[in-house]
Every structure is written in structure tokens, then in C-alpha cells.
Protein backbone atom coordinates (compact mmCIF):
# COMPACT_ATOMS: atom_id res chain seq x y z
CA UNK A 1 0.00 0.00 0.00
CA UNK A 2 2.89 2.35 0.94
CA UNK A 3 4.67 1.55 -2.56
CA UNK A 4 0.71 2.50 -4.22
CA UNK A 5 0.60 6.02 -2.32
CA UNK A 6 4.14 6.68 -3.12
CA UNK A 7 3.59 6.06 -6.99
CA UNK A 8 0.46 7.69 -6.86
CA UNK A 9 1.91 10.98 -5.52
CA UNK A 10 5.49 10.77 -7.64
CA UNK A 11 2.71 10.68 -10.73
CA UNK A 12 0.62 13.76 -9.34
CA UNK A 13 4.09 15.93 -8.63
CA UNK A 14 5.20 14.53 -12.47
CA UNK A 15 1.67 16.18 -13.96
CA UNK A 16 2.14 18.90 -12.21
CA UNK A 17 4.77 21.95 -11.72
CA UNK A 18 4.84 24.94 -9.33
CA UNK A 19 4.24 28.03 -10.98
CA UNK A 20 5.41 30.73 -9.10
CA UNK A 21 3.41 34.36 -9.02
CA UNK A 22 5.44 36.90 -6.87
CA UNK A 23 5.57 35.56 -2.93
CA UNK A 24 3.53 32.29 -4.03
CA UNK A 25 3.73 29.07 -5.91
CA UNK A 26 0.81 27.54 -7.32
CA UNK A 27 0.34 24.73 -8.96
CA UNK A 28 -0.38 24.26 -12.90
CA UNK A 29 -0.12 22.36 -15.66
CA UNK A 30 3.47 21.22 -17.52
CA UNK A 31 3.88 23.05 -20.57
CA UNK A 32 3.45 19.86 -22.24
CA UNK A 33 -0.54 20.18 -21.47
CA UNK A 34 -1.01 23.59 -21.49
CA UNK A 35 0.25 23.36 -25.66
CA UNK A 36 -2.18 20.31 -25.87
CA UNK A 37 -5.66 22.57 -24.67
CA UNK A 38 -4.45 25.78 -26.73
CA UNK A 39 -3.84 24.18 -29.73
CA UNK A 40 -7.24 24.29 -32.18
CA UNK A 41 -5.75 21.40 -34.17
CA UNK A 42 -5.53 19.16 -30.93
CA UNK A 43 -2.11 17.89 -31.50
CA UNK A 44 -0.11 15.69 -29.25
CA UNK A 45 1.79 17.87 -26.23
CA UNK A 46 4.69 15.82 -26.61
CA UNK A 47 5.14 16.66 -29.92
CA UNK A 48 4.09 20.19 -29.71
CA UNK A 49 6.51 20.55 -27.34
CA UNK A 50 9.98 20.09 -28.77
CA UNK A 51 8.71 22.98 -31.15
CA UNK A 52 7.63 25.06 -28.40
CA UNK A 53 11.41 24.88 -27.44
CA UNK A 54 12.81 25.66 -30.68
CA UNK A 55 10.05 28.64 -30.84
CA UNK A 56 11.45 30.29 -27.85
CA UNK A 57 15.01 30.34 -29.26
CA UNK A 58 13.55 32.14 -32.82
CA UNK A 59 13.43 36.34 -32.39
CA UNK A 60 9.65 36.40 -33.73
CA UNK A 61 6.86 38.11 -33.02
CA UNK A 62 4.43 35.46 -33.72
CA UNK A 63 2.49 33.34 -31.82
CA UNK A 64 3.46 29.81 -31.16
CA UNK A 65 0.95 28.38 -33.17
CA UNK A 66 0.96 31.08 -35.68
CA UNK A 67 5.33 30.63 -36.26
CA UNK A 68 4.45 26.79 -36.30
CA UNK A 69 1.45 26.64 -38.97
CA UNK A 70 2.28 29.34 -41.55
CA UNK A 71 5.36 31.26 -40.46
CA UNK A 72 9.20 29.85 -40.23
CA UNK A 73 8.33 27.04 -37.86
CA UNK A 74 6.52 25.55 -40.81
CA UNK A 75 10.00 24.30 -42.47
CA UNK A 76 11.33 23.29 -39.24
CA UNK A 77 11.50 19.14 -39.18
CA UNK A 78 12.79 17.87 -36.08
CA UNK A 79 13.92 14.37 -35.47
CA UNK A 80 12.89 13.88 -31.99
CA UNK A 81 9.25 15.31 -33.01
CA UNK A 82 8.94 14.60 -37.17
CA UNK A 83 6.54 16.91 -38.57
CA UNK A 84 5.03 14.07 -40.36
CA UNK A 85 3.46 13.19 -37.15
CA UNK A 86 2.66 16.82 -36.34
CA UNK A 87 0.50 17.22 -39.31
CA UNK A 88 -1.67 13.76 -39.11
């Protein structure tokens, strides 16, 4: 039972991450998730993610989803996330 509650709550703490707003840390959703309810196309977190990354390194002024559908992050293929899979 021990080994159970100890799973149970290493699995909560994994789905979760501490968001931190001044003084106070809250909890919230890993980025991972958060990508996965924005996204109008309802494409996979995980994959959304690695792009996400790549995103953040780019200087644009787009959106996440705008840079990934029609701007430069539309020729971006990356092997750990192939856009094949993206676009199904």
C-alpha cells in the first residue's frame, strides 16, 4: 500500500509543476498540457513541445501556433518530433 501512495503521488508531482506568481507558488499544468488545450488542431503535447522549445530560441513576433502553422516554424523538421506526425 505504501509503494501504491508513493507512486500515486510521484505521478501527481510529475503532472504537475509549481508556478510561481510573486511571494507564491501555485500549482499548474506542464507546458506539455497547457500546448495540448491551446492548440485548435488538438495535437499531441509531446510533440508540440519540442517545437515550443525551438520557438522560444527564434526572435519572432508570432504566436506559437501562428510561427508553427504558416510562419518559419513551418520548415522546421525535427527528429525527436517529425513533422510528419505533427500534421496527421
Amino acid at each position: 500500500v505504501r509503494q501504491l501512495e508513493k507512486a500515486a503521488q510521484k505521478a501527481r508531482a510529475a503532472a504537475q509543476e509549481r508556478v510561481r506568481h510573486g511571494e507564491r507558488a501555485m500549482l499548474g499544468i506542464v507546458p506539455k498540457q497547457w500546448l495540448e488545450v491551446l492548440d485548435d488542431k488538438h495535437r499531441y503535447g509531446s510533440l508540440l513541445y519540442p517545437y515550443f522549445q525551438r520557438w522560444e530560441l527564434s526572435r519572432t513576433r508570432m504566436s506559437f501556433f501562428q510561427w508553427l502553422d504558416t510562419g518559419r516554424g513551418a520548415l522546421v523538421d525535427l527528429p525527436e518530433a517529425p513533422r510528419r506526425f505533427l500534421d496527421e
